[in-house]
Protein backbone atom coordinates (compact mmCIF):
# COMPACT_ATOMS: atom_id res chain seq x y z
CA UNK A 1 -42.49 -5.55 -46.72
CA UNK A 2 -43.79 -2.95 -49.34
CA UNK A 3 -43.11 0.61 -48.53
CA UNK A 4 -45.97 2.69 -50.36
CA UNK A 5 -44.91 5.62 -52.00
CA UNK A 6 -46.02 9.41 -50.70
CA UNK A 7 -45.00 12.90 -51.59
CA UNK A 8 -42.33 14.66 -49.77
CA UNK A 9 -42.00 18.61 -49.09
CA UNK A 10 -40.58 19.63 -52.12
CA UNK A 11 -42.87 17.11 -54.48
CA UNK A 12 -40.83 14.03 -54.92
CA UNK A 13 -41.86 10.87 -53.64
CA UNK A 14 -40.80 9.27 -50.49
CA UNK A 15 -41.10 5.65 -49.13
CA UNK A 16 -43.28 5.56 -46.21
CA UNK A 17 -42.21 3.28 -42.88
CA UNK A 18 -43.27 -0.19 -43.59
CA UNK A 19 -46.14 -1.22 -41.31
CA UNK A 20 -45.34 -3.04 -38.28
CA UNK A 21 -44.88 -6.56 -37.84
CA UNK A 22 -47.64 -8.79 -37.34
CA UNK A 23 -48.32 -11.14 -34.20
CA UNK A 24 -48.28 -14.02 -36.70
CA UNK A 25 -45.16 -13.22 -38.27
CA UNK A 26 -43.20 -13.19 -34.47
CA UNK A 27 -45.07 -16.50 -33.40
CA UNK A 28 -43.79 -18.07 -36.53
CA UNK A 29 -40.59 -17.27 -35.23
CA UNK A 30 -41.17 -18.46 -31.35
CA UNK A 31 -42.35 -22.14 -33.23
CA UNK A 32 -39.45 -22.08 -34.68
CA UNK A 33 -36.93 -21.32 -32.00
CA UNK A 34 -38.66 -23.29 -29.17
CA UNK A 35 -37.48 -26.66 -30.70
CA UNK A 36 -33.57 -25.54 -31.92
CA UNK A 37 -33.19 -23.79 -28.21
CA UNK A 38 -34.61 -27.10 -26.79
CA UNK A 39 -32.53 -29.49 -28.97
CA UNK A 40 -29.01 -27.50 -28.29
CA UNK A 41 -29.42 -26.38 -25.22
CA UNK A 42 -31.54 -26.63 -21.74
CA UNK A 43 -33.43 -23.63 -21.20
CA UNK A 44 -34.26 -23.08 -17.22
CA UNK A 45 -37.04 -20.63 -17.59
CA UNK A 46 -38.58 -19.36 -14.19
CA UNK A 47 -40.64 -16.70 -13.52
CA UNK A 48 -42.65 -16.92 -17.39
CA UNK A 49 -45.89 -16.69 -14.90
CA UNK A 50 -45.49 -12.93 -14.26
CA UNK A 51 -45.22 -12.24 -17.60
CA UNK A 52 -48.78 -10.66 -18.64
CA UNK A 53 -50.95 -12.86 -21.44
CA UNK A 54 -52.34 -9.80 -23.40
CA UNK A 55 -51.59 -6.56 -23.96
CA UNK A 56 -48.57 -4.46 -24.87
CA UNK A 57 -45.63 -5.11 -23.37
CA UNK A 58 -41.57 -4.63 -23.45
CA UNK A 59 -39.09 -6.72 -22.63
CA UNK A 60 -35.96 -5.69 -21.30
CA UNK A 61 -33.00 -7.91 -21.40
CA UNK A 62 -29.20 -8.05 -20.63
CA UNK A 63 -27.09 -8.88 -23.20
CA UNK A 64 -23.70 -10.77 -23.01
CA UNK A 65 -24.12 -13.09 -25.86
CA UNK A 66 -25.57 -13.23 -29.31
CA UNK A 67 -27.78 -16.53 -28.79
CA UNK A 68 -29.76 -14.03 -25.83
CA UNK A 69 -31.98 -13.55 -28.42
CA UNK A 70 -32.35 -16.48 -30.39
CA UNK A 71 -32.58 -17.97 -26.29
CA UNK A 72 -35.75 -15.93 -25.76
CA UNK A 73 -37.53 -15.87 -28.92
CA UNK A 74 -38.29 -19.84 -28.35
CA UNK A 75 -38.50 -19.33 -24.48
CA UNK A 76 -40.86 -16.57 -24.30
CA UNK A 77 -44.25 -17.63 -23.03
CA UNK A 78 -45.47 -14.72 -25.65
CA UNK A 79 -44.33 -13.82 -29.73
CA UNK A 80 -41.52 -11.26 -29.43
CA UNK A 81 -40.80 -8.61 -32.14
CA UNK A 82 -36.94 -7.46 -31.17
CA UNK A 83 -35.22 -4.63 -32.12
CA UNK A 84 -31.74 -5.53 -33.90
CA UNK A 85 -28.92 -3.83 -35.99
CA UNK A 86 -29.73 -3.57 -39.51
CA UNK A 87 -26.14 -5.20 -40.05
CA UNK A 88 -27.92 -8.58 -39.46
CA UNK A 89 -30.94 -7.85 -42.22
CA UNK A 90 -28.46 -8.69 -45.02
CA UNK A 91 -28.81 -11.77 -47.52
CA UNK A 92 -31.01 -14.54 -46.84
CA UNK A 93 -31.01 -13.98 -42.94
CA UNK A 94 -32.36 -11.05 -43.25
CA UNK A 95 -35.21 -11.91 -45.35
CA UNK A 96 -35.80 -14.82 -42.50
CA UNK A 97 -35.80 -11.96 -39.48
CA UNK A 98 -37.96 -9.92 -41.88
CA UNK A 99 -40.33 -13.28 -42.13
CA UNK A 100 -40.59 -14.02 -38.42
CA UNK A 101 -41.41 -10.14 -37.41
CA UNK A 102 -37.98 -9.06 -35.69
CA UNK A 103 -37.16 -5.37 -36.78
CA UNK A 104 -34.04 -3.66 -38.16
CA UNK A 105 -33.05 -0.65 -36.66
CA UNK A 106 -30.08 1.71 -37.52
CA UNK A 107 -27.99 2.07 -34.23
CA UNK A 108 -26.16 5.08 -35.62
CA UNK A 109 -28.71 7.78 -36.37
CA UNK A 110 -32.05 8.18 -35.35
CA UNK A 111 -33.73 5.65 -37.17
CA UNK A 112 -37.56 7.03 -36.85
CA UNK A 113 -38.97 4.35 -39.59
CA UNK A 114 -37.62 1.64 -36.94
CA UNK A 115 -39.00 3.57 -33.69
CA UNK A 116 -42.48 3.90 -35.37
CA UNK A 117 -42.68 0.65 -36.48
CA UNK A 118 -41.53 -0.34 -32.96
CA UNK A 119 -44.22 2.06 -31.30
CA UNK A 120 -46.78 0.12 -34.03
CA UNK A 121 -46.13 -3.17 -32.41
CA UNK A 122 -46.97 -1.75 -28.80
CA UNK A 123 -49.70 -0.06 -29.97
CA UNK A 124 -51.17 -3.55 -31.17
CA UNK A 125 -50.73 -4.85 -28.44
CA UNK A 126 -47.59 -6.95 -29.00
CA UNK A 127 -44.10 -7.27 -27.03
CA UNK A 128 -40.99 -5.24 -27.89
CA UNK A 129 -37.95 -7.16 -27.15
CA UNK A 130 -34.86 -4.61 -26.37
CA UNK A 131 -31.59 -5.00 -25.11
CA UNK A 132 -31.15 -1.79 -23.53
CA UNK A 133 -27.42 -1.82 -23.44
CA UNK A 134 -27.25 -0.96 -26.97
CA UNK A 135 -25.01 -4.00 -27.52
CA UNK A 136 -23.04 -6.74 -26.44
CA UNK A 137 -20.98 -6.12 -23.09
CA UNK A 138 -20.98 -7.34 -19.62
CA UNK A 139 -24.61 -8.52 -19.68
CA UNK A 140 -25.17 -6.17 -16.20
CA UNK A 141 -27.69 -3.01 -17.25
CA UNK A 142 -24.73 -0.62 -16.01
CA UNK A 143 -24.91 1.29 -19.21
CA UNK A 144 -28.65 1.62 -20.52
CA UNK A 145 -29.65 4.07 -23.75
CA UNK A 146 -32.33 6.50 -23.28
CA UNK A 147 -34.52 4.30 -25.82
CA UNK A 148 -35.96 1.89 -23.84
CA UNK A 149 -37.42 4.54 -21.50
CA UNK A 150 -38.58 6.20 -24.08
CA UNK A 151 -40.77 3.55 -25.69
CA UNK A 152 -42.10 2.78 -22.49
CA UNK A 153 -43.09 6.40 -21.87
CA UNK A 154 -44.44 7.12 -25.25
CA UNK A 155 -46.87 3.91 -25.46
CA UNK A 156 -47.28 3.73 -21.83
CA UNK A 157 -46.73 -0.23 -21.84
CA UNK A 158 -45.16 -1.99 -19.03
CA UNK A 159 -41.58 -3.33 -19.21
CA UNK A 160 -40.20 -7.19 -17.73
CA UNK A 161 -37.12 -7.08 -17.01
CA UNK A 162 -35.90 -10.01 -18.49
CA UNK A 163 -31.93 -11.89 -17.23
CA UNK A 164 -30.35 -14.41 -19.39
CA UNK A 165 -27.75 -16.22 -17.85
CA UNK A 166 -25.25 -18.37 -18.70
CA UNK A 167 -24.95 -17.99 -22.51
CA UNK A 168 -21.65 -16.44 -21.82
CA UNK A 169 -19.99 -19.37 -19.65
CA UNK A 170 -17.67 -21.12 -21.63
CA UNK A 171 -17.36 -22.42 -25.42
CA UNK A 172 -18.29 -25.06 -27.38
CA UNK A 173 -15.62 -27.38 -28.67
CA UNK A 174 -17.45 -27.72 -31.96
CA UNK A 175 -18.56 -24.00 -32.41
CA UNK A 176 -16.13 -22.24 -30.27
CA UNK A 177 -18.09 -18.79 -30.69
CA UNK A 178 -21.29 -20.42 -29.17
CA UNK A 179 -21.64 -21.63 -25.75
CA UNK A 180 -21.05 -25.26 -25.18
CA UNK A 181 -24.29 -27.55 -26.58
CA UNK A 182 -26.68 -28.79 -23.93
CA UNK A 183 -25.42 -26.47 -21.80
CA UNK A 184 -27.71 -24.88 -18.90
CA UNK A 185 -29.06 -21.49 -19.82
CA UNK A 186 -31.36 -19.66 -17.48
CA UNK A 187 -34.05 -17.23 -18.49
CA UNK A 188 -35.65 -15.34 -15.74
CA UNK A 189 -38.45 -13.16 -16.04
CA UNK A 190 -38.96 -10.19 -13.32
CA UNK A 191 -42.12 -8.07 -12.47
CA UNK A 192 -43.49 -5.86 -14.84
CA UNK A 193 -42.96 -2.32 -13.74
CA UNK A 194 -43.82 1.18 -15.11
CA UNK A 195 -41.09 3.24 -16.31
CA UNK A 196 -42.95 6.71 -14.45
CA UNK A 197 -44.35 6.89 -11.09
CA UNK A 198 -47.28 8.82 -11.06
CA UNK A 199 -46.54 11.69 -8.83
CA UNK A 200 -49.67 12.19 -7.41
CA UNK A 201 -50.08 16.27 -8.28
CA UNK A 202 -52.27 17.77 -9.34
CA UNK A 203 -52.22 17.34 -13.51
CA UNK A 204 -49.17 15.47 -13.23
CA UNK A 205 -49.69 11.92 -14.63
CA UNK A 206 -47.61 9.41 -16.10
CA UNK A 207 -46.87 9.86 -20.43
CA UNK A 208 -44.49 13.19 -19.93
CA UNK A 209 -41.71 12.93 -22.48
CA UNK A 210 -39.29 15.83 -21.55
CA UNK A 211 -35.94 15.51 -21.39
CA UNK A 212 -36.23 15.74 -17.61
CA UNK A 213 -38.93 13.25 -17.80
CA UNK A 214 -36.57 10.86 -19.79
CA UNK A 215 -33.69 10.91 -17.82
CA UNK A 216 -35.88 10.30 -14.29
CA UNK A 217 -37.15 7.30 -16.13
CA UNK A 218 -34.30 5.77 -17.53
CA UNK A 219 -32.89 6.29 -13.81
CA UNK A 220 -35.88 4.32 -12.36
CA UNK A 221 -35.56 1.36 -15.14
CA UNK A 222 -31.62 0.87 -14.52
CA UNK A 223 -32.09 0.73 -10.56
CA UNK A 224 -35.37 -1.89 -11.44
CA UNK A 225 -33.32 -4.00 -14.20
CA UNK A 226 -29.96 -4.21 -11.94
CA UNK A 227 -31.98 -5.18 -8.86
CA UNK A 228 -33.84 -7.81 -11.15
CA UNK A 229 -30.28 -8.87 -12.28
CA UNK A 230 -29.35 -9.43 -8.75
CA UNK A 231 -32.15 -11.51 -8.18
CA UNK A 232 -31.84 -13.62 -10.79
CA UNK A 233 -28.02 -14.58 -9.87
CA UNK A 234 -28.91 -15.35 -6.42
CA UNK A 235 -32.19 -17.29 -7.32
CA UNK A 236 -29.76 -19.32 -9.90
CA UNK A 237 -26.42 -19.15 -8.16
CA UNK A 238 -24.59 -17.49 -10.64
């Protein structure tokens, strides 16, 4: 996308943040990925129902495999925009992320053109895919970044807690990084939640963003996704 030039403090010019993604561009990319996850794999998707039909909206999902993603994007009963490590926005793939509305974030620094283009897609109403683990690990929510809690916070949009299973369970003889083809991967969508409880004082409502404010809500989303995660196994036996 075109960044438009504007002045900075001390006169010269500065690029600023690309807009955000459109809805079109992200259910380009849901067209595409609902028949490749179909044709290599079996998706078992249960629980799409809960997942709201309008209206801004973030999903939050483990992450023990890199096909989560690609998994979701042509699962998801809705377009999702995902955040992902600018590594992958080189070359050719990254002009394809770029063209189906996934965004490129910088995991090592505060990357504030990435969180306000995030915050733009909320605040049109779209979904924000995040893996709140930061990266690839045990797939379990035990070790979530403050950043999910506070996008939810900031736009006020409610998060799904969203389990992939499965993607991590074995290898394929052809590909061995990817999980064996035709293989069973579940997708299990929770209830939306908000990330603050309203306290019921008087003047307190939901939208603070201290510190204190940040932590108690990224406490309340890790005990939500884990019991969501626990769920899911038992629902799927595994």
């Amino acid at each position: 996308m075109r960044r438009h030039p504007r002045r900075g403090e001390a006169g010269r010019e500065v690029s600023a943040p690309a807009p955000a993604p459109t809805e079109r561009s992200a259910e380009l990319g849901r067209r595409i990925g609902v028949p490749l996850v179909h044709g290599f794999y079996r998706p078992r998707v249960l629980g799409a129902w809960r997942v709201p039909a309008r209206g801004p909206l973030i999903f939050a999902v483990n992450h023990s495999h890199f096909v989560d993603g690609p998994m979701l994007l042509g699962a998801s009963p809705r377009p999702v925009h995902f955040l992902i490590k600018k590594e992958m926005f080189g070359g050719p793939l990254g002009s394809f992320l770029d063209a189906i509305g996934q965004l490129s974030v910088d995991r090592d620094s505060v990357d504030r053109a990435a969180i306000m283009r995030a915050l733009g897609v909320l605040d049109n109403g779209g979904v924000l895919g995040i893996f709140p683990e930061g990266t690839r690990g045990e797939g379990d929510f035990s070790s979530l970044r403050a950043g999910l809690a506070y996008f939810a916070v900031r736009s006020g949009a409610p998060i799904v807690p969203v389990a992939v299973l499965g993607s991590a369970e074995g290898r394929s003889r052809l590909i061995p990084a990817w999980p064996p083809l035709r293989s069973r991967i579940d997708l299990v969508f929770g209830e939306p939640f908000e990330a603050q409880e309203a306290s019921g004082g008087p003047g307190e409502t939901r939208g603070r963003r201290t510190r204190k404010a940040l932590d108690e809500a990224t406490v309340r989303i890790q005990e939500r996704l884990a019991a969501h995660l626990e769920n899911a196994r038992r629902l799927t036996g595994r």
